[in-house]
Protein backbone atom coordinates (compact mmCIF):
# COMPACT_ATOMS: atom_id res chain seq x y z
CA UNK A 1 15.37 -16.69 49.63
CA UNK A 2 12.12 -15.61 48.59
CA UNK A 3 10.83 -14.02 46.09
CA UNK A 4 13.91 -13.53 44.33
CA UNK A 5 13.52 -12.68 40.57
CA UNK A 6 15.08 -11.03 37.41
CA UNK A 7 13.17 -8.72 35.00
CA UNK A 8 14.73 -7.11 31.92
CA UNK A 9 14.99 -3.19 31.33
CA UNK A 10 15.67 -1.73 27.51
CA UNK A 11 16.54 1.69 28.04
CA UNK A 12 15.01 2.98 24.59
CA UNK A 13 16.20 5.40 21.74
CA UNK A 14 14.87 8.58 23.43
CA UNK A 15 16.77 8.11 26.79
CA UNK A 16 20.45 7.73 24.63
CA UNK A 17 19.37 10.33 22.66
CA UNK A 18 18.47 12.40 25.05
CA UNK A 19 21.56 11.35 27.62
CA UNK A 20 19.81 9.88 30.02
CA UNK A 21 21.01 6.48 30.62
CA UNK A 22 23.18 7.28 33.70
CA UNK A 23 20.20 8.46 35.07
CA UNK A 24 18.11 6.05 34.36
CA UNK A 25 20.32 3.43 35.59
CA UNK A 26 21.07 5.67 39.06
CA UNK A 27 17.41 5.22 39.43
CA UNK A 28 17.56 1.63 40.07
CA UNK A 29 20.39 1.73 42.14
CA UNK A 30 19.27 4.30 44.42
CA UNK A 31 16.45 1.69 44.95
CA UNK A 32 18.85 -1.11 45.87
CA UNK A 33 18.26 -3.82 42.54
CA UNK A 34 21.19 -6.05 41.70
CA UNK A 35 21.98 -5.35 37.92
CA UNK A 36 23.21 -9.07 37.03
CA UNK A 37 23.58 -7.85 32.94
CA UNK A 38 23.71 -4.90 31.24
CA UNK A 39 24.52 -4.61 26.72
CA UNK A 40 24.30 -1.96 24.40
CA UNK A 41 22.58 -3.61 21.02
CA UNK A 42 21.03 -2.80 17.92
CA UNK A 43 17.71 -4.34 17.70
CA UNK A 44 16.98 -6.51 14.24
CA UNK A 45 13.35 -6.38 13.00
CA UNK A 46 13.20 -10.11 13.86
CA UNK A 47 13.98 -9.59 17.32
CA UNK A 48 11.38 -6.41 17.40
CA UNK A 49 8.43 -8.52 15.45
CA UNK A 50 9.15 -11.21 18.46
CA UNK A 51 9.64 -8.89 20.95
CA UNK A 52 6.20 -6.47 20.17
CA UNK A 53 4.41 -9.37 18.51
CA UNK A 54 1.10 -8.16 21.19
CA UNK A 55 1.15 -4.86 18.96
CA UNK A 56 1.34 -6.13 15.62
CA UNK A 57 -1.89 -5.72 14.43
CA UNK A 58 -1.83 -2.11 16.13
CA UNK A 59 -1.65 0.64 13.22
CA UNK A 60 1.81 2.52 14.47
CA UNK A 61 3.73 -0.92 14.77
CA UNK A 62 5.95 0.30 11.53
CA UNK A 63 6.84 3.70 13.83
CA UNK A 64 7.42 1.71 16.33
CA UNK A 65 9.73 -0.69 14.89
CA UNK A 66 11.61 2.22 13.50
CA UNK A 67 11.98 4.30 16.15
CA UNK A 68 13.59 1.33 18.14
CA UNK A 69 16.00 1.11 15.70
CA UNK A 70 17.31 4.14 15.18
CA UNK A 71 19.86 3.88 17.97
CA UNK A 72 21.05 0.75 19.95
CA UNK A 73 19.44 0.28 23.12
CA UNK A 74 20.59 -0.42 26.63
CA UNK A 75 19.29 -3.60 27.78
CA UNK A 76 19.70 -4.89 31.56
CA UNK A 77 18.68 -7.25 33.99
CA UNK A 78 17.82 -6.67 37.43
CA UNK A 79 17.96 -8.91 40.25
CA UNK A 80 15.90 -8.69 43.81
CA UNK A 81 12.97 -9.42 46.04
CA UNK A 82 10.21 -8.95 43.81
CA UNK A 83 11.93 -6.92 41.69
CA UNK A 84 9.40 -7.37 38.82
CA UNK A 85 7.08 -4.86 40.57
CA UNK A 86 9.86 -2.53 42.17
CA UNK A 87 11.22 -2.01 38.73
CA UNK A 88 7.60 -1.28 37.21
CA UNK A 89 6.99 1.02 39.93
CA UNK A 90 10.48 3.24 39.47
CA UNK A 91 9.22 3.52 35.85
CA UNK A 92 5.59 4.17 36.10
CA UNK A 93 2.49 3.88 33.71
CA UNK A 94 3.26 3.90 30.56
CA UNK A 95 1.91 6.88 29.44
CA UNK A 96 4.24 9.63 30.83
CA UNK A 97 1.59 11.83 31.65
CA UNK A 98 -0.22 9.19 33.72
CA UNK A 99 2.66 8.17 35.81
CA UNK A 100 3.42 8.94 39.43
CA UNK A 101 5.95 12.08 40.13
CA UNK A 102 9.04 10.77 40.68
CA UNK A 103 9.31 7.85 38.35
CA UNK A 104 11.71 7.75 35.27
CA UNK A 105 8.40 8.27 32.86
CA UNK A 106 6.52 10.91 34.78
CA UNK A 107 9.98 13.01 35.43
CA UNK A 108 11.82 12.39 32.09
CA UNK A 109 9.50 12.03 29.39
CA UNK A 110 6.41 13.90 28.14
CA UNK A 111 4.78 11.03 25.70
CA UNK A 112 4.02 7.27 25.48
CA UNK A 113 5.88 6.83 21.97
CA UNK A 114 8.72 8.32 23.57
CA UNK A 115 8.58 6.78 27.29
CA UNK A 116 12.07 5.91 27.36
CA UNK A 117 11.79 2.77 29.21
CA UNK A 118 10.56 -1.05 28.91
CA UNK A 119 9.96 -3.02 31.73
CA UNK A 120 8.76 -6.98 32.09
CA UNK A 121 5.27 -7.09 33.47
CA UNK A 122 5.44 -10.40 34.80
CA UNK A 123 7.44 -13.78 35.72
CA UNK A 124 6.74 -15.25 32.46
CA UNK A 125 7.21 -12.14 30.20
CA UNK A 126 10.44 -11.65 32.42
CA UNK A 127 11.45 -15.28 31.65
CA UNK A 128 10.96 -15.19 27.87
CA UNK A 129 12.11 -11.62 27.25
CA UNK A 130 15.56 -12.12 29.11
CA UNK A 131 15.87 -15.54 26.86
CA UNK A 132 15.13 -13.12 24.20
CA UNK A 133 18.21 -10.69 24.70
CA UNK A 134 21.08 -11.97 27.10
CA UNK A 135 22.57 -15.65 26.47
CA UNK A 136 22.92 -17.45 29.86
CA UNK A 137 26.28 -17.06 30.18
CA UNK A 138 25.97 -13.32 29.69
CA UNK A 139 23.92 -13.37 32.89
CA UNK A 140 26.07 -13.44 36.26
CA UNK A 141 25.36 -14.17 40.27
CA UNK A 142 27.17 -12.59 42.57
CA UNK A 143 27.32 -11.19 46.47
CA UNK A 144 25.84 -7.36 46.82
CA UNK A 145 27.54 -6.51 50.09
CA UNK A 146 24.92 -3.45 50.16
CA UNK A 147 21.78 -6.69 49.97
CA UNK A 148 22.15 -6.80 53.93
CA UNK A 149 21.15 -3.18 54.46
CA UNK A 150 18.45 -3.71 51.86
CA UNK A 151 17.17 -6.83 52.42
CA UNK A 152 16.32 -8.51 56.05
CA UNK A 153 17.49 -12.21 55.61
């Protein structure tokens, strides 16, 4: 099939917080993605350093850091045709108050250090970032009866 891919999803501090996962997570069913994983987890400040070593040098890294551990997180993997890009588009920009109405940012949160939602951005981040959180075996293929009225294959 092609164009089939996974991307990983950490449904943030803010989003539990604010009890939001469920609808989060409705989001991307609605939409028709294959969750093949799903944890709640504390995140380490090993795994965070790793995770956000691009923002490192960035002067609220600390905040950051902190405010993504102050909670677990809900991390997940979605499955699907180009489901890198479908997934980035159900979230929106980054900044809340640039993104589209009717994605999870622009209709659930007001500002970008509380955007509730992180999203791969590409095959390889996808790659490393699922290594990163879910052990293979934690990861699982199945049959979606609903992938026929999705998909055309």
């Amino acid at each position: 099939m092609a164009d089939i891919q996974r991307t990983l999803v950490l449904i943030k501090p803010d989003a539990l917080q604010r009890e939001l996962v469920g609808e989060v997570l409705s989001r991307f069913e609605r939409k028709g993605l294959k969750m093949v994983a799903m944890k709640m987890m504390h995140l380490n400040e090993e795994v965070l350093a790793d995770h956000y070593a691009h923002q490192k040098e960035k002067p609220f890294f600390s905040s950051l850091v902190k405010y993504m551990r102050q909670t677990p997180v809900v991390a997940v993997v979605y499955e699907g045709l180009g489901v890198i890009n479908e997934v980035r588009k159900v979230v929106g920009a980054t900044n809340p108050r640039d993104a589209d109405a009717g994605t999870i940012r622009a209709d659930l949160s007001m500002d970008i250090g509380s955007n509730m939602i992180h999203a791969s951005d590409s095959v390889e981040a996808s790659d490393v970032e699922i290594k990163r959180f879910f052990k293979d075996d934690e990861l699982f293929t199945y049959e979606k009866l609903t992938d026929r009225f999705h998909f055309c294959w």
